[in-house]
C-alpha atoms as a PDB file:
ATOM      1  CA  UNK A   1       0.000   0.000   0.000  1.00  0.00           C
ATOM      2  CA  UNK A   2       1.976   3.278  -1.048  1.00  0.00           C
ATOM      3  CA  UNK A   3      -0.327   6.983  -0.127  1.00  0.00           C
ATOM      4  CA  UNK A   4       0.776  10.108  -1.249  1.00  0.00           C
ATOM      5  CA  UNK A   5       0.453  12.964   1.232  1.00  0.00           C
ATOM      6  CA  UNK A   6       0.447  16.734   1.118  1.00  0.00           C
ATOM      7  CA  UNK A   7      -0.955  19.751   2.110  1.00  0.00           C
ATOM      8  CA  UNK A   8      -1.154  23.314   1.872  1.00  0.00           C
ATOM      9  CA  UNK A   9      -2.261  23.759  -1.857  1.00  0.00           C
ATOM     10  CA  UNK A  10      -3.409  27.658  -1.532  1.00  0.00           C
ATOM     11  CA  UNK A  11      -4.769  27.359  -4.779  1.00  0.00           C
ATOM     12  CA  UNK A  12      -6.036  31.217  -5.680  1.00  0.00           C
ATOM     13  CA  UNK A  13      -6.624  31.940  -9.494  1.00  0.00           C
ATOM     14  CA  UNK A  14      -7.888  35.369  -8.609  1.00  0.00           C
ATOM     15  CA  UNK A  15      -4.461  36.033  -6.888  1.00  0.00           C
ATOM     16  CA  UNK A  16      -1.854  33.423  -8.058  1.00  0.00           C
ATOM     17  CA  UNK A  17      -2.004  31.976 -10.751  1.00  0.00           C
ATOM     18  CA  UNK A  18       1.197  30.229 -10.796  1.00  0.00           C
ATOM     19  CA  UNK A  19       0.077  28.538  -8.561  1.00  0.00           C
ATOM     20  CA  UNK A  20      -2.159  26.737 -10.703  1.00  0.00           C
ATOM     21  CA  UNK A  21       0.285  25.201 -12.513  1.00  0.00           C
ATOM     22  CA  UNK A  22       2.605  24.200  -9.585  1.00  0.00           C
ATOM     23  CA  UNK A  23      -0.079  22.354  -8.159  1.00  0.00           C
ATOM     24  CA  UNK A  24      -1.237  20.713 -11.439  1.00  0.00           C
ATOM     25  CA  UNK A  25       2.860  19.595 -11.797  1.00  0.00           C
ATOM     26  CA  UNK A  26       2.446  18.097  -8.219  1.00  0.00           C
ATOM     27  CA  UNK A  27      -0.442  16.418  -8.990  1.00  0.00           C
ATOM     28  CA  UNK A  28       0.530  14.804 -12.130  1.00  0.00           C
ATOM     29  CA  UNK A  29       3.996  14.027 -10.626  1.00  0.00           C
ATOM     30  CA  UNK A  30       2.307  12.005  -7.439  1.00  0.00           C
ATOM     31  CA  UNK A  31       0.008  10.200 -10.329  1.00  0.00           C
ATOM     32  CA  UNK A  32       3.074   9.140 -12.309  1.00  0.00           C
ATOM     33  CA  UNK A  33       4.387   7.496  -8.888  1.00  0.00           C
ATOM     34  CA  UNK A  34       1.508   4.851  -9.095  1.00  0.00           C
ATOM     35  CA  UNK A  35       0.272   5.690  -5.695  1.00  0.00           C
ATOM     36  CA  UNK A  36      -2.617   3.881  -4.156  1.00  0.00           C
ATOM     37  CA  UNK A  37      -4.042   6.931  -2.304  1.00  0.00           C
ATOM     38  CA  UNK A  38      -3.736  10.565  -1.963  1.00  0.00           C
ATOM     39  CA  UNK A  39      -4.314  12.166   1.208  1.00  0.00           C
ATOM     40  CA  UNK A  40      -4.619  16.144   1.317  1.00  0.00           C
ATOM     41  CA  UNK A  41      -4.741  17.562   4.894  1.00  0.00           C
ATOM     42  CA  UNK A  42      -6.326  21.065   3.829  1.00  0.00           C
ATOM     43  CA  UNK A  43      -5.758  24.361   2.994  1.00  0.00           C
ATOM     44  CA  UNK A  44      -6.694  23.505  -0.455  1.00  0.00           C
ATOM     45  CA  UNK A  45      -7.929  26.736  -1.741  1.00  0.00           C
ATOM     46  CA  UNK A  46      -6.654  30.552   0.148  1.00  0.00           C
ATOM     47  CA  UNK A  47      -9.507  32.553  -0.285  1.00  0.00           C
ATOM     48  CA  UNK A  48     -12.015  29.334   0.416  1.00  0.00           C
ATOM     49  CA  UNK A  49     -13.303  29.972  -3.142  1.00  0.00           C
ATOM     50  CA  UNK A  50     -15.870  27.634  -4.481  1.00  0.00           C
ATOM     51  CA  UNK A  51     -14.593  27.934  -8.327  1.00  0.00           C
ATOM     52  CA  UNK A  52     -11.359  27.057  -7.052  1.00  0.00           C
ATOM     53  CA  UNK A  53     -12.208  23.880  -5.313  1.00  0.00           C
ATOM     54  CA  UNK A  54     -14.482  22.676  -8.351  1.00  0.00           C
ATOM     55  CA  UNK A  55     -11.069  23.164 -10.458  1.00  0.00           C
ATOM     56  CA  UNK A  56      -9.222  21.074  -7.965  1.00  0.00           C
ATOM     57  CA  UNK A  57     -11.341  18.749  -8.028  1.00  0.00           C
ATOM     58  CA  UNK A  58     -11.550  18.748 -11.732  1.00  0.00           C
ATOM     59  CA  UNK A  59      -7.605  18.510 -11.854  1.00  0.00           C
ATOM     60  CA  UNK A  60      -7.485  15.677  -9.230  1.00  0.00           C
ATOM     61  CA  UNK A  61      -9.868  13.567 -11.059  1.00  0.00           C
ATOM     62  CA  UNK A  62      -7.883  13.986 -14.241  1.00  0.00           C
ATOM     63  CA  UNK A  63      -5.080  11.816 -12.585  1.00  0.00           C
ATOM     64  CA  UNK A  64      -7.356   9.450 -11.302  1.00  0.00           C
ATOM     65  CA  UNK A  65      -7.903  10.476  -7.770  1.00  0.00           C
ATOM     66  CA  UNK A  66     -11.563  10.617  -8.460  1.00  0.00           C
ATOM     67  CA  UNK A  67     -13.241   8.524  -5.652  1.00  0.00           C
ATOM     68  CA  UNK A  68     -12.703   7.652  -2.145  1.00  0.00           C
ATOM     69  CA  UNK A  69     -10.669   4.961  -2.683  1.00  0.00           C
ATOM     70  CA  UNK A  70      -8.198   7.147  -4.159  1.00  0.00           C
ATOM     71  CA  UNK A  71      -8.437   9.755  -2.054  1.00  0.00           C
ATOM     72  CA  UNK A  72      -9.221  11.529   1.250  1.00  0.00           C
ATOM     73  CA  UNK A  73      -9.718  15.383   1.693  1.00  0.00           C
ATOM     74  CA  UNK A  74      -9.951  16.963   5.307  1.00  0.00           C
ATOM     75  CA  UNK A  75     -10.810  21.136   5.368  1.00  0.00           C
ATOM     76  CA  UNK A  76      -8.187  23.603   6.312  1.00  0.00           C
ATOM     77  CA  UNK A  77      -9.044  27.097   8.011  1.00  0.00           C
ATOM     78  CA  UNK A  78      -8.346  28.918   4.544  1.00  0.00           C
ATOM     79  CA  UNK A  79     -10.776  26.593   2.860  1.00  0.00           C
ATOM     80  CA  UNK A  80     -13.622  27.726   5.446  1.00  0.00           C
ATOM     81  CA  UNK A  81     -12.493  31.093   6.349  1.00  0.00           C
ATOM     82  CA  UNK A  82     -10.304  32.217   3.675  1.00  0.00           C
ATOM     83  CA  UNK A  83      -7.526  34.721   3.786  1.00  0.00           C
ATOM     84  CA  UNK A  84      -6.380  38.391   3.500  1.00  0.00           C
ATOM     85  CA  UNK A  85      -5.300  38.661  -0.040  1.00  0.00           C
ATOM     86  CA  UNK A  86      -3.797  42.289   0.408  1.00  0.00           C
ATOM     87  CA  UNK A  87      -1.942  44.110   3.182  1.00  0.00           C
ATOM     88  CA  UNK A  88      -4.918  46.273   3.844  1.00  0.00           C
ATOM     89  CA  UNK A  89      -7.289  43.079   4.066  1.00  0.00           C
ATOM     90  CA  UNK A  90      -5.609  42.037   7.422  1.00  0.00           C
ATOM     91  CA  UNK A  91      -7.740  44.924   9.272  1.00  0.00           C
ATOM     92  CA  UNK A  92     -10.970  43.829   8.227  1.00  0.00           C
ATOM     93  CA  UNK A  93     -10.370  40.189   7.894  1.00  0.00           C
ATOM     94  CA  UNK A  94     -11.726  39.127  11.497  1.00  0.00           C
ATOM     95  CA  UNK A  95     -14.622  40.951  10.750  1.00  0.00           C
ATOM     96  CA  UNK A  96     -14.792  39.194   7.355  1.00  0.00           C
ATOM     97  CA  UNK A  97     -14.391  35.545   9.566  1.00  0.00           C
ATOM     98  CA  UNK A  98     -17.494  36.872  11.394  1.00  0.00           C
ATOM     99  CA  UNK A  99     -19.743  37.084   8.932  1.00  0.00           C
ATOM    100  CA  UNK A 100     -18.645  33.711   8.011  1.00  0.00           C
ATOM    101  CA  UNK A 101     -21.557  30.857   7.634  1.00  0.00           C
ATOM    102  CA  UNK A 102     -19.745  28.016   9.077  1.00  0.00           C
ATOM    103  CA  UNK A 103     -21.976  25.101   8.595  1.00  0.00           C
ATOM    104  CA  UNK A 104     -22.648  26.146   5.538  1.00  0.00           C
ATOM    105  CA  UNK A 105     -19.007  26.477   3.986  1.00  0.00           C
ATOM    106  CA  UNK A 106     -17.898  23.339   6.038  1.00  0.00           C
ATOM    107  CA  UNK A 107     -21.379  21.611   3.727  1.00  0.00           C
ATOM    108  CA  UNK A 108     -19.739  23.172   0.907  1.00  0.00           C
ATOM    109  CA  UNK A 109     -16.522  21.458   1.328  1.00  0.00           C
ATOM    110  CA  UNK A 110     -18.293  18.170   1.640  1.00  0.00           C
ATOM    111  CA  UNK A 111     -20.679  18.589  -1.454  1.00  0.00           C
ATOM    112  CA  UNK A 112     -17.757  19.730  -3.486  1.00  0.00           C
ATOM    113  CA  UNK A 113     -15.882  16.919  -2.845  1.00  0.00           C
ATOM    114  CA  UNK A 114     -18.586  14.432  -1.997  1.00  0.00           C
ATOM    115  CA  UNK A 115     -17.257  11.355  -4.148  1.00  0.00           C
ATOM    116  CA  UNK A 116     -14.369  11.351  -1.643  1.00  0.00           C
ATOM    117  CA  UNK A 117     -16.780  10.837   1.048  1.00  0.00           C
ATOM    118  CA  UNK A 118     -18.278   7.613  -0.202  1.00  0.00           C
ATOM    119  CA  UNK A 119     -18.618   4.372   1.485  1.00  0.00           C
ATOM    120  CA  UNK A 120     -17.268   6.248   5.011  1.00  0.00           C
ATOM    121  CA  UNK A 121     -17.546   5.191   8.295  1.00  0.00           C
ATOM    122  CA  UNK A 122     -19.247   7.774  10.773  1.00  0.00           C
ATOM    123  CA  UNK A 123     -21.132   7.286  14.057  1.00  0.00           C
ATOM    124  CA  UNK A 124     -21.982  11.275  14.084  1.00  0.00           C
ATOM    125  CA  UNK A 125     -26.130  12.575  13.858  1.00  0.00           C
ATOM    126  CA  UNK A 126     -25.000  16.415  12.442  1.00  0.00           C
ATOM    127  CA  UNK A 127     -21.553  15.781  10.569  1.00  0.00           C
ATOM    128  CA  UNK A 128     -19.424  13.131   8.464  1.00  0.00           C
ATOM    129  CA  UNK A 129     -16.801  14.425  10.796  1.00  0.00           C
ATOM    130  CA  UNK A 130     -14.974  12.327  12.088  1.00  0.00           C
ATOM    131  CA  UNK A 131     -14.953   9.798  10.101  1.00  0.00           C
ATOM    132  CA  UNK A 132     -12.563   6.147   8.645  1.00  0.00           C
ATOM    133  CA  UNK A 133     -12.492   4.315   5.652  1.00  0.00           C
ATOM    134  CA  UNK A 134     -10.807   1.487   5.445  1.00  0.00           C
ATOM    135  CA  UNK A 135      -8.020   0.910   1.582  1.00  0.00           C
ATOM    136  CA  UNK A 136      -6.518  -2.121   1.613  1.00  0.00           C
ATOM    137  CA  UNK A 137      -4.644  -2.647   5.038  1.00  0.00           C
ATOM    138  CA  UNK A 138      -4.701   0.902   6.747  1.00  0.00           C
ATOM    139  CA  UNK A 139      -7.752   2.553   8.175  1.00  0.00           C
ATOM    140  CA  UNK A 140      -7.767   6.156   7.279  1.00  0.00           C
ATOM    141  CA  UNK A 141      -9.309   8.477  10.064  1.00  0.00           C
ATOM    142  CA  UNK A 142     -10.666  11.898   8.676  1.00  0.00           C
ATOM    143  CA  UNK A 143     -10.825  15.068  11.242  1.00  0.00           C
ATOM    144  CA  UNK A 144     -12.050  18.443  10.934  1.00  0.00           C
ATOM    145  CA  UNK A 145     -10.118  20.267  13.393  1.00  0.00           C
ATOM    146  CA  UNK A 146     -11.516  24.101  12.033  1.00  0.00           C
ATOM    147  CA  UNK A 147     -12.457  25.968  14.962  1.00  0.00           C
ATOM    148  CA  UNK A 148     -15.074  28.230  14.530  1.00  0.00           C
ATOM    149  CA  UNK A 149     -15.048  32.275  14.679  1.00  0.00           C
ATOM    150  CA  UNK A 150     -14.894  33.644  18.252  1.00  0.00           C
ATOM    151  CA  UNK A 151     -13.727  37.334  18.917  1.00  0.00           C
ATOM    152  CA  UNK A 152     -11.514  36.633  21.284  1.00  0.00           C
ATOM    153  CA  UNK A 153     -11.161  33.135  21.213  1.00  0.00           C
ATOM    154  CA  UNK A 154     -10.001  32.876  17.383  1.00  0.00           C
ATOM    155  CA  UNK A 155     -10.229  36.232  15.803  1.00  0.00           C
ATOM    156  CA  UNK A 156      -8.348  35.151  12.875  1.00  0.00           C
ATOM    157  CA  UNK A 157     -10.158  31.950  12.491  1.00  0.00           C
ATOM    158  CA  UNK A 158      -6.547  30.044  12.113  1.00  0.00           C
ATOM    159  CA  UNK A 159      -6.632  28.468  15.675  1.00  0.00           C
ATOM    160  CA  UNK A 160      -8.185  24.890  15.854  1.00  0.00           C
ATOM    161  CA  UNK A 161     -10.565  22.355  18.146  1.00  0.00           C
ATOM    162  CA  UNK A 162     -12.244  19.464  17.683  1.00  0.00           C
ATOM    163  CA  UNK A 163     -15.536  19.782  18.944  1.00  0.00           C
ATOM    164  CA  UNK A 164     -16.361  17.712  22.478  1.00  0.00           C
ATOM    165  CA  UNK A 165     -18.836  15.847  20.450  1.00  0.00           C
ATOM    166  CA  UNK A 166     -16.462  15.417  17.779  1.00  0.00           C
ATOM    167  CA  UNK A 167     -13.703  14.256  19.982  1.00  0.00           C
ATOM    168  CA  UNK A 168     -16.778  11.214  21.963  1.00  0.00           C
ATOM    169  CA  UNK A 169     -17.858  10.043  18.191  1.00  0.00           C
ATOM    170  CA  UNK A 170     -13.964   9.556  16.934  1.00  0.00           C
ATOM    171  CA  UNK A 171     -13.220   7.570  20.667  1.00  0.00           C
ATOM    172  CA  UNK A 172     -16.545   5.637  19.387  1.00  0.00           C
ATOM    173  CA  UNK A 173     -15.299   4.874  16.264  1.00  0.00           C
ATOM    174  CA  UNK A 174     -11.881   4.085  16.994  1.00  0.00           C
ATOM    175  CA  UNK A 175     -12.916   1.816  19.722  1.00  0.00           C
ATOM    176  CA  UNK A 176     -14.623  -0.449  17.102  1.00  0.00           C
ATOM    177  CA  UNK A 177     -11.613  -0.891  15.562  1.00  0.00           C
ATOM    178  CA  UNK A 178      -9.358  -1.715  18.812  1.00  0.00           C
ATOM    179  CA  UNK A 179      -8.807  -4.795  18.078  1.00  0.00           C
ATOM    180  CA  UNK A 180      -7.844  -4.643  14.083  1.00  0.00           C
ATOM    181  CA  UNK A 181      -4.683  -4.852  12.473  1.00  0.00           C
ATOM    182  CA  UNK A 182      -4.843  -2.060  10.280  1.00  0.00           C
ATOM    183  CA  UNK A 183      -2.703   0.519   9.919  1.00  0.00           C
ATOM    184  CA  UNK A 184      -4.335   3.405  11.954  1.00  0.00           C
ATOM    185  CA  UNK A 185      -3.322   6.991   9.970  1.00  0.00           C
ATOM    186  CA  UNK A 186      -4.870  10.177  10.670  1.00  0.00           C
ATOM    187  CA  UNK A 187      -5.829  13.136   8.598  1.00  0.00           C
ATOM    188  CA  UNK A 188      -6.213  15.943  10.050  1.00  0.00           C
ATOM    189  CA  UNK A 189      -5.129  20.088   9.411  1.00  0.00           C
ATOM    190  CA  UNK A 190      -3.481  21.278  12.304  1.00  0.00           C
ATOM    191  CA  UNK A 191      -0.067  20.846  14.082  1.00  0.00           C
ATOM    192  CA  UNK A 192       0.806  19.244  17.073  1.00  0.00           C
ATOM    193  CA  UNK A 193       4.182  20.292  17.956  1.00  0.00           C
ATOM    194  CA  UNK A 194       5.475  24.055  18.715  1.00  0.00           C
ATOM    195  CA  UNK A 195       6.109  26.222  15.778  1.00  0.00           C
ATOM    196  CA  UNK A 196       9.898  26.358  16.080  1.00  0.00           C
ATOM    197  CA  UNK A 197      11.935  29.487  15.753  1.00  0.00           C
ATOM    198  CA  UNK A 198      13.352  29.345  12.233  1.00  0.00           C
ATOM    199  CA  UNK A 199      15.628  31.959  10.014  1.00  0.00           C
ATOM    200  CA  UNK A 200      13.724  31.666   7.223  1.00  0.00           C
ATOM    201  CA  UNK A 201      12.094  34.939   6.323  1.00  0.00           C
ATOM    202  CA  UNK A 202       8.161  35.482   7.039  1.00  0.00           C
ATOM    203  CA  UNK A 203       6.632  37.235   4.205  1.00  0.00           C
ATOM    204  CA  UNK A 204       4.595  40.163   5.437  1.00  0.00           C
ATOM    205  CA  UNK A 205       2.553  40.628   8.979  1.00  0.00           C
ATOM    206  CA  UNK A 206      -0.347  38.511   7.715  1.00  0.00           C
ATOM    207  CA  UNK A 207       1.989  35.764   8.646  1.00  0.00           C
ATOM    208  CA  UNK A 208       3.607  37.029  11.822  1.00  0.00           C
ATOM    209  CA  UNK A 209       0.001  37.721  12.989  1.00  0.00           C
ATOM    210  CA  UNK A 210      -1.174  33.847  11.969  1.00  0.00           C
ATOM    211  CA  UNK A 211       2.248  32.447  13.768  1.00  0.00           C
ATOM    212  CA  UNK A 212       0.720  33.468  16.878  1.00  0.00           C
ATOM    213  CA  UNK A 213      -2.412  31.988  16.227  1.00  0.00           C
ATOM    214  CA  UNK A 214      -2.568  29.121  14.523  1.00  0.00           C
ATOM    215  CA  UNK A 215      -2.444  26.692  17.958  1.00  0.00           C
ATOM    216  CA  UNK A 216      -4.774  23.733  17.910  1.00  0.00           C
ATOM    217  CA  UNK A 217      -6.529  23.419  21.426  1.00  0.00           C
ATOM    218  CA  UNK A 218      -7.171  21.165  23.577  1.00  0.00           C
ATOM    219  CA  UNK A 219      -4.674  18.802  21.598  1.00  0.00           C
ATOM    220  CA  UNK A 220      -3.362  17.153  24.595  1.00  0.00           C
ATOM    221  CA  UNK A 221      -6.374  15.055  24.941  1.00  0.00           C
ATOM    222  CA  UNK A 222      -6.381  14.112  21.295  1.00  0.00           C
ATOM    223  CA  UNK A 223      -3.025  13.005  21.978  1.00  0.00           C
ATOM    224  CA  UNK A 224      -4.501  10.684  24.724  1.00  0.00           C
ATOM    225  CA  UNK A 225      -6.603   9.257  22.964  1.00  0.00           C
ATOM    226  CA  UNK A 226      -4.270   8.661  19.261  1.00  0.00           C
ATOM    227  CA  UNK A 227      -1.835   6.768  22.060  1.00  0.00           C
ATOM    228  CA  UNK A 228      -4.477   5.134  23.523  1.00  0.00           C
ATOM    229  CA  UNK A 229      -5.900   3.542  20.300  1.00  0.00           C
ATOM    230  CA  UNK A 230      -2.804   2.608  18.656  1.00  0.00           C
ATOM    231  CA  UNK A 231      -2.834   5.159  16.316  1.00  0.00           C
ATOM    232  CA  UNK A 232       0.592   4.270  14.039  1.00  0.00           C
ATOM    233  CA  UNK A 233       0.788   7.728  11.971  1.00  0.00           C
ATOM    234  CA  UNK A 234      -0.495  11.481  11.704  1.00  0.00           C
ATOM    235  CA  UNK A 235      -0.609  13.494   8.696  1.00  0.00           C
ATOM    236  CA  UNK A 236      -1.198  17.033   8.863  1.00  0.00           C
ATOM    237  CA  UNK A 237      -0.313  20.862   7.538  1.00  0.00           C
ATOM    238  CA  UNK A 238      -0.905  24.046   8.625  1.00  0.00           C
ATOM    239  CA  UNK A 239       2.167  25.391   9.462  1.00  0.00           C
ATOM    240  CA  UNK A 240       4.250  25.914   6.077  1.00  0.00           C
ATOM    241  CA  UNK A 241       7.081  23.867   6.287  1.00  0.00           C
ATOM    242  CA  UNK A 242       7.685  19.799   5.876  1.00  0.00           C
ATOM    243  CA  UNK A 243       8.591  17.633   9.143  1.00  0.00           C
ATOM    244  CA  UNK A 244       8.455  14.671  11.018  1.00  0.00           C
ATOM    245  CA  UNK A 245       8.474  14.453  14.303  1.00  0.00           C
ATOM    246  CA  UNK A 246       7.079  12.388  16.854  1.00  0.00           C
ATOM    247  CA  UNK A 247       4.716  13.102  20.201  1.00  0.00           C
ATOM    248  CA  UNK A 248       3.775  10.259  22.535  1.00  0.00           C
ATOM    249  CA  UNK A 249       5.810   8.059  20.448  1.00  0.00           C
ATOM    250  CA  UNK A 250       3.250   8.767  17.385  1.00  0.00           C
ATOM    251  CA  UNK A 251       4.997   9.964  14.192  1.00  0.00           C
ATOM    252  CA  UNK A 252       3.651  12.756  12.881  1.00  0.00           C
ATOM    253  CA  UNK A 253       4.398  13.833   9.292  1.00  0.00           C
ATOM    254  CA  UNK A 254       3.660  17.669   8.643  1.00  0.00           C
ATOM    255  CA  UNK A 255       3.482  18.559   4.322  1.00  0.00           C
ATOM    256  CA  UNK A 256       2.558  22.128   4.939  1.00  0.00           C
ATOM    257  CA  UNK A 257       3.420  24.227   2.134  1.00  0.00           C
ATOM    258  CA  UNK A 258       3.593  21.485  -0.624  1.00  0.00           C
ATOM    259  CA  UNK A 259       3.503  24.336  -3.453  1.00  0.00           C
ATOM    260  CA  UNK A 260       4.130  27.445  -1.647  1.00  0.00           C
ATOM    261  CA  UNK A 261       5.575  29.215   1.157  1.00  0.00           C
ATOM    262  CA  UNK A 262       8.616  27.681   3.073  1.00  0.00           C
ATOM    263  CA  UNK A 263       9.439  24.911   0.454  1.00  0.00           C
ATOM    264  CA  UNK A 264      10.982  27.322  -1.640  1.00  0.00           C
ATOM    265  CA  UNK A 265      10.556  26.760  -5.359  1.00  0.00           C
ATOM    266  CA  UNK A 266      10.920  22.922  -5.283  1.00  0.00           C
ATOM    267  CA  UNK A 267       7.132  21.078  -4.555  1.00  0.00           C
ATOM    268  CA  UNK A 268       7.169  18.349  -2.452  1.00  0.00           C
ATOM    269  CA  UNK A 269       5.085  15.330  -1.150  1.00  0.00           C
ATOM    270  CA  UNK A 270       5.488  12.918   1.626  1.00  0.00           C
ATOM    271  CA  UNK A 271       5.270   9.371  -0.362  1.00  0.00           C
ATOM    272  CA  UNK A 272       4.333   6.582   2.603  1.00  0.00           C
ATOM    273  CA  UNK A 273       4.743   2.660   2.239  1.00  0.00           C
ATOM    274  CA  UNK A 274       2.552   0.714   4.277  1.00  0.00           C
ATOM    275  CA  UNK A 275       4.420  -2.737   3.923  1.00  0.00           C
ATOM    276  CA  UNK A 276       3.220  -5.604   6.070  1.00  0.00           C
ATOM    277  CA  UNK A 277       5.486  -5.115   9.256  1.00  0.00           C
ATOM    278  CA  UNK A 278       6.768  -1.890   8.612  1.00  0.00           C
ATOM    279  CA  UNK A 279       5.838   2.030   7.573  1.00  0.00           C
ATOM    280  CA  UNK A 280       8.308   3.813   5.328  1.00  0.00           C
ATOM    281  CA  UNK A 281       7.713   7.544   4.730  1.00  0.00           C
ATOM    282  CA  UNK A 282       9.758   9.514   1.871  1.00  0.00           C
ATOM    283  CA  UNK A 283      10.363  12.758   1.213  1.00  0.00           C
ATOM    284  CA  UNK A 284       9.483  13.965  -2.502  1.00  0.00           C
ATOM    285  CA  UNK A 285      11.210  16.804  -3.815  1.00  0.00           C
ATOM    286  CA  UNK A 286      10.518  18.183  -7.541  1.00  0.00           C
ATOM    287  CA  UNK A 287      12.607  20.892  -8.546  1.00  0.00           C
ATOM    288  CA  UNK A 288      11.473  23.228 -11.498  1.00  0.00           C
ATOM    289  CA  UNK A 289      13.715  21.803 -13.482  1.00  0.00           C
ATOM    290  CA  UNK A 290      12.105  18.312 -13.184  1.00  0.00           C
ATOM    291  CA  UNK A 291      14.752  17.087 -11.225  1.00  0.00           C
ATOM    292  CA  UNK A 292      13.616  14.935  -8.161  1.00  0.00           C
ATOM    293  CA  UNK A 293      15.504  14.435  -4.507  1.00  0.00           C
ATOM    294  CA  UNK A 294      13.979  11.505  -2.090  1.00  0.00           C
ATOM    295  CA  UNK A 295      15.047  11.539   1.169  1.00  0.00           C
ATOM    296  CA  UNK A 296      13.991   9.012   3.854  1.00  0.00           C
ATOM    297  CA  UNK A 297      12.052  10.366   6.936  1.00  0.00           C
ATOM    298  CA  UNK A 298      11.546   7.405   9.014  1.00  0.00           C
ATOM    299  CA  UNK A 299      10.848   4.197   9.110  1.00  0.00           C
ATOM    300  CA  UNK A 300       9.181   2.524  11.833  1.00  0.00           C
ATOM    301  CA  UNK A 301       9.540  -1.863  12.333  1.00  0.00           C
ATOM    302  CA  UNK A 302       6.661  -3.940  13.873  1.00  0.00           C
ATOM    303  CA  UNK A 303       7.864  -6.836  15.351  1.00  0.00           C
ATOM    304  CA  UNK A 304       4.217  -8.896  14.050  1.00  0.00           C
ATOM    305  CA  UNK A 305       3.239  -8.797  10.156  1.00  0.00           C
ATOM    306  CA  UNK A 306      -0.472  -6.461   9.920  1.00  0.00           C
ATOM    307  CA  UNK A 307      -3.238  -8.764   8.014  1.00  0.00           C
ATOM    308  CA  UNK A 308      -4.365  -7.367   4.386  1.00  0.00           C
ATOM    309  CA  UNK A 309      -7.739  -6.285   4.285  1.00  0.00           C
ATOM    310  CA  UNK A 310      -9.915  -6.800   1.227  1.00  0.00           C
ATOM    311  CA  UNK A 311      -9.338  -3.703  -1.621  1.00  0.00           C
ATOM    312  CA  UNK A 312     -11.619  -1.324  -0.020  1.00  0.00           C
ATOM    313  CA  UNK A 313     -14.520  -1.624   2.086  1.00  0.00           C
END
């Protein structure tokens, strides 16, 4: 089983339309690597434009990622909330997040990209959140973690929370599957390590404001319960550079940024092998001039062989 992550897309054809074509490179490149699965953990669109994530969509299914079997979308804040597209935006953008119909936009997200959603899993009355599905032998576990607007509480709409009843229907769910040998991977959109102090530049204040609030809460019960139900791997973004790292002995692969931001001008995608004792996560990096750099970013040994489940359930 071989799954493609990344993360971070921004895709804006008002604003950047360069963009465009660095994502459709990615996407094509990941397609021509025969993966099984592609995982994005949000942030597809910036300005949570609905055109834009229709022509996502449209350029995903192109390469085959068209149902969900092949692939698994979670929502990032920008895809909700959007962004500040000029300097002068930043001012009014909390009061832009206000006005903000949250149900409705998360709705939107899940309409848009509704074939992804097919044949889940989900114990919840009011969302598809959380949610698994189950390819071949790993059990994928979807989270929205897209706090809403609060004035004080997230002004910016960048900070995150799963929702109490959120967090009672995933302990539900993963409790069913205690006892399986799958591969237990999460998707979800925000971090779960400190944003370290780095000497790469930050573009602009937009992004020195969002450093200080992009912190997911309450994540220390999440983490409980991840280490709790075996949980063997996290994928995430948010925060705009790639990393692994590990927290309660849980790796945690971050592909923030996979076209923009603090990868520079190379794209990059994590590339994970799910063998039968054993996870194997790459590094995928694509220069502009086609040229391609793989480096390893961990491999982790189980010392009994995971059982194969049927193609997809």
């Amino acid at each position: 089983m071989k799954i493609a992550h990344i993360s971070d897309l921004h895709l804006n054809t008002l604003f950047n339309d360069s963009n465009l074509q660095r994502i459709k490179r990615l996407i094509k490149y990941i397609s021509s690597k025969s993966v099984d699965h592609l995982i994005i953990s949000g942030d597809l669109t910036d300005n949570a434009d609905q055109s834009d994530l229709a022509l996502l969509k449209k350029m995903l299914f192109k390469e085959g990622f068209e149902n969900s079997a092949k692939l698994t979308v979670v929502p990032g804040n920008h895809d909700i909330f959007g962004g500040p597209q000029k300097p002068t935006d930043i001012f009014s953008f909390p009061e832009r997040c206000k006005e903000v119909d949250y149900e409705e936009k998360i709705k939107l997200f899940n309409e848009i990209f509704s074939e992804s959603f097919e044949n889940i899993i989900t114990n919840s009355e009011d969302s598809i959140y959380p949610f698994v599905k189950i390819v071949n032998n790993v059990l994928i576990i979807g989270i929205n973690s897209i706090a809403e607007y609060s004035k004080y509480k997230n002004p910016f709409a960048s900070n995150g929370e799963v929702k109490l009843n959120h967090f009672n229907s995933l302990n539900d769910l993963l409790e069913k599957y205690s006892d399986s040998d799958y591969f237990k991977v999460v998707a979800i959109h925000h971090h779960f390590n400190k944003i370290k102090n780095t000497k790469r530049s930050i573009a602009g204040i937009w992004q020195n404001i969002e450093k200080q609030t992009m912190k997911l809460k309450k994540k220390k019960r999440l983490l409980s319960l991840f280490n709790k139900h075996g949980v063997d791997l996290v994928l995430h973004g948010h925060i705009h550079y790639n990393e692994y790292y590990e927290r309660k002995g849980i790796p945690f692969l971050n592909a923030g940024a996979s076209t923009v931001g603090y990868s520079g001008k190379s794209l990059r995608a994590n590339i994970i092998y799910f063998e039968p004792n054993e996870i194997i996560s790459e590094l995928h990096k694509i220069t502009e001039a086609g040229e391609v750099k793989v480096e390893e970013l961990f491999r982790k040994v189980y010392k009994s062989n995971l059982i194969l489940s049927p193609n997809f359930i």
